[in-house]
Protein backbone atom coordinates (compact mmCIF):
# COMPACT_ATOMS: atom_id res chain seq x y z
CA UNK A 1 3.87 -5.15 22.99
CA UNK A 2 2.59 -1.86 23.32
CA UNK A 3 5.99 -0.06 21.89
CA UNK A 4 5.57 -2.00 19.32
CA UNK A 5 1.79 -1.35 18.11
CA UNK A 6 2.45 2.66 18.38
CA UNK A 7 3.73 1.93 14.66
CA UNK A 8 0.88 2.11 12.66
CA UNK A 9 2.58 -0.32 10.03
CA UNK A 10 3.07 -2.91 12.72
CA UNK A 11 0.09 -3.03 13.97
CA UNK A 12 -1.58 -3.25 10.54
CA UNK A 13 0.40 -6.22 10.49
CA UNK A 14 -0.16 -7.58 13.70
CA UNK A 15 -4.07 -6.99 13.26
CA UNK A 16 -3.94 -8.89 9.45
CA UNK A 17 -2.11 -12.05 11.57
CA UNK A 18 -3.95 -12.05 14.27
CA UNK A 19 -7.25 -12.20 12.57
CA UNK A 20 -6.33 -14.73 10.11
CA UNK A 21 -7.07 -12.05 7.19
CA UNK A 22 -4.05 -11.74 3.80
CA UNK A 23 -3.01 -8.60 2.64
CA UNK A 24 -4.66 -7.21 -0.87
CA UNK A 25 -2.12 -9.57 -3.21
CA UNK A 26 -1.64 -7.47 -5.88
CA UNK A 27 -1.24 -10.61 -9.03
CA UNK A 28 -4.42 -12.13 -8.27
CA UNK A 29 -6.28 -9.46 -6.23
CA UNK A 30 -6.99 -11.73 -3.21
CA UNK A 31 -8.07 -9.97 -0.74
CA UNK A 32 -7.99 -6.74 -2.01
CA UNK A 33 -11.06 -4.65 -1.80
CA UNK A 34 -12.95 -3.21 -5.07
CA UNK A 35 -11.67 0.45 -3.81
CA UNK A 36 -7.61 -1.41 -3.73
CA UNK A 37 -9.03 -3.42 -7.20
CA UNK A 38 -9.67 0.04 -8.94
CA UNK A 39 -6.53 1.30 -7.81
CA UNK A 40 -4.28 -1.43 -9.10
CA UNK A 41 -6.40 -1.27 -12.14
CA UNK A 42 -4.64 2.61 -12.38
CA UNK A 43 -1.44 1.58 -11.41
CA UNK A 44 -1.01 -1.92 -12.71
CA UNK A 45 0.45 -2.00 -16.09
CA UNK A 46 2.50 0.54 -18.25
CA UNK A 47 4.21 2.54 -15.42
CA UNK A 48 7.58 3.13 -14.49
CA UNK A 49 9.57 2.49 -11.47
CA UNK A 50 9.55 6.84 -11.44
CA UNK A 51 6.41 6.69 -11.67
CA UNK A 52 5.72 4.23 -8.68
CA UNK A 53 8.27 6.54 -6.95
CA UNK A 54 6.90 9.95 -7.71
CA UNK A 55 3.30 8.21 -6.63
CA UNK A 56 4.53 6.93 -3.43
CA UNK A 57 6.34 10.23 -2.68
CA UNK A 58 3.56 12.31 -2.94
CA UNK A 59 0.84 10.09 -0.88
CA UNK A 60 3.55 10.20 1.98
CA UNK A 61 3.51 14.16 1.86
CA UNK A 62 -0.28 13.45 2.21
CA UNK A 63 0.31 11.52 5.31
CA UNK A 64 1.73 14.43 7.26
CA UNK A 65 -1.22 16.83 6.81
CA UNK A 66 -4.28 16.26 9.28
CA UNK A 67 -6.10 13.48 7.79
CA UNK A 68 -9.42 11.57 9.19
CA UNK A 69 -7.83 8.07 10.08
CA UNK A 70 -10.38 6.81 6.92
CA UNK A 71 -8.16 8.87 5.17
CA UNK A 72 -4.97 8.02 6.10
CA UNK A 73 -5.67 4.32 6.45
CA UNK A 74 -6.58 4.30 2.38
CA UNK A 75 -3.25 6.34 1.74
CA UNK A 76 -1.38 3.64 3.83
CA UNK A 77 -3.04 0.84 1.96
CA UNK A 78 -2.15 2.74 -1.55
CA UNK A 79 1.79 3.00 -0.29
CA UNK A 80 1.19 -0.92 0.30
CA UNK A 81 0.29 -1.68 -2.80
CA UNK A 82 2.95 0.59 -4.63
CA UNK A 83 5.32 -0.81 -2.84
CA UNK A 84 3.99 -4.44 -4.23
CA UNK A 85 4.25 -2.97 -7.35
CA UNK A 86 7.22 -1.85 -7.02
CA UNK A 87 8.66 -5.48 -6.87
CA UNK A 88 6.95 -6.33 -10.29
CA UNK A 89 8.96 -3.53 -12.09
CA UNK A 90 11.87 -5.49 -14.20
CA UNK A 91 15.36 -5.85 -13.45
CA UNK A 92 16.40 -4.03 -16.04
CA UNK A 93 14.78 -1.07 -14.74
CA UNK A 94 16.08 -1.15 -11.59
């Protein structure tokens, strides 16, 4: 278990299961926070997939530079939700 926790992302998601607690759902905002409800407010409506991908680009360069883990726990939560709204974007555009 412990090879598989040194992945941030899969321990998020271990953590979220174990305690019984839902990811920020990015349609109704159910259990989002108001700091992840602000920032689907930005990112919600009237972008395109470049835009999600330009977005999600640049808050991965963040992630390599040395961050307080505050700071890169509310860039991983961002890429989260990007990559929620990501599957919203229509067909078409894809």
């Amino acid at each position: 278990m412990c090879e598989e926790l040194k992945d941030i992302d899969h321990m998020f998601a271990y953590v979220e299961t174990a305690a019984g607690t839902s990811a920020c759902d990015v349609e109704d905002l159910v259990g989002c926070s108001d700091k992840q409800k602000d920032y689907i407010g930005k990112w919600k409506d009237g972008k395109s997939l470049a835009d999600y991908e330009a977005q999600n680009e640049r808050l991965a360069k963040m992630l390599k530079s040395k961050l307080t883990p505050e700071a890169m726990n509310w860039i991983k939560l961002r890429m989260k939700v990007l990559k929620d709204l990501i599957k919203r974007v229509p067909a078409a555009e894809l």
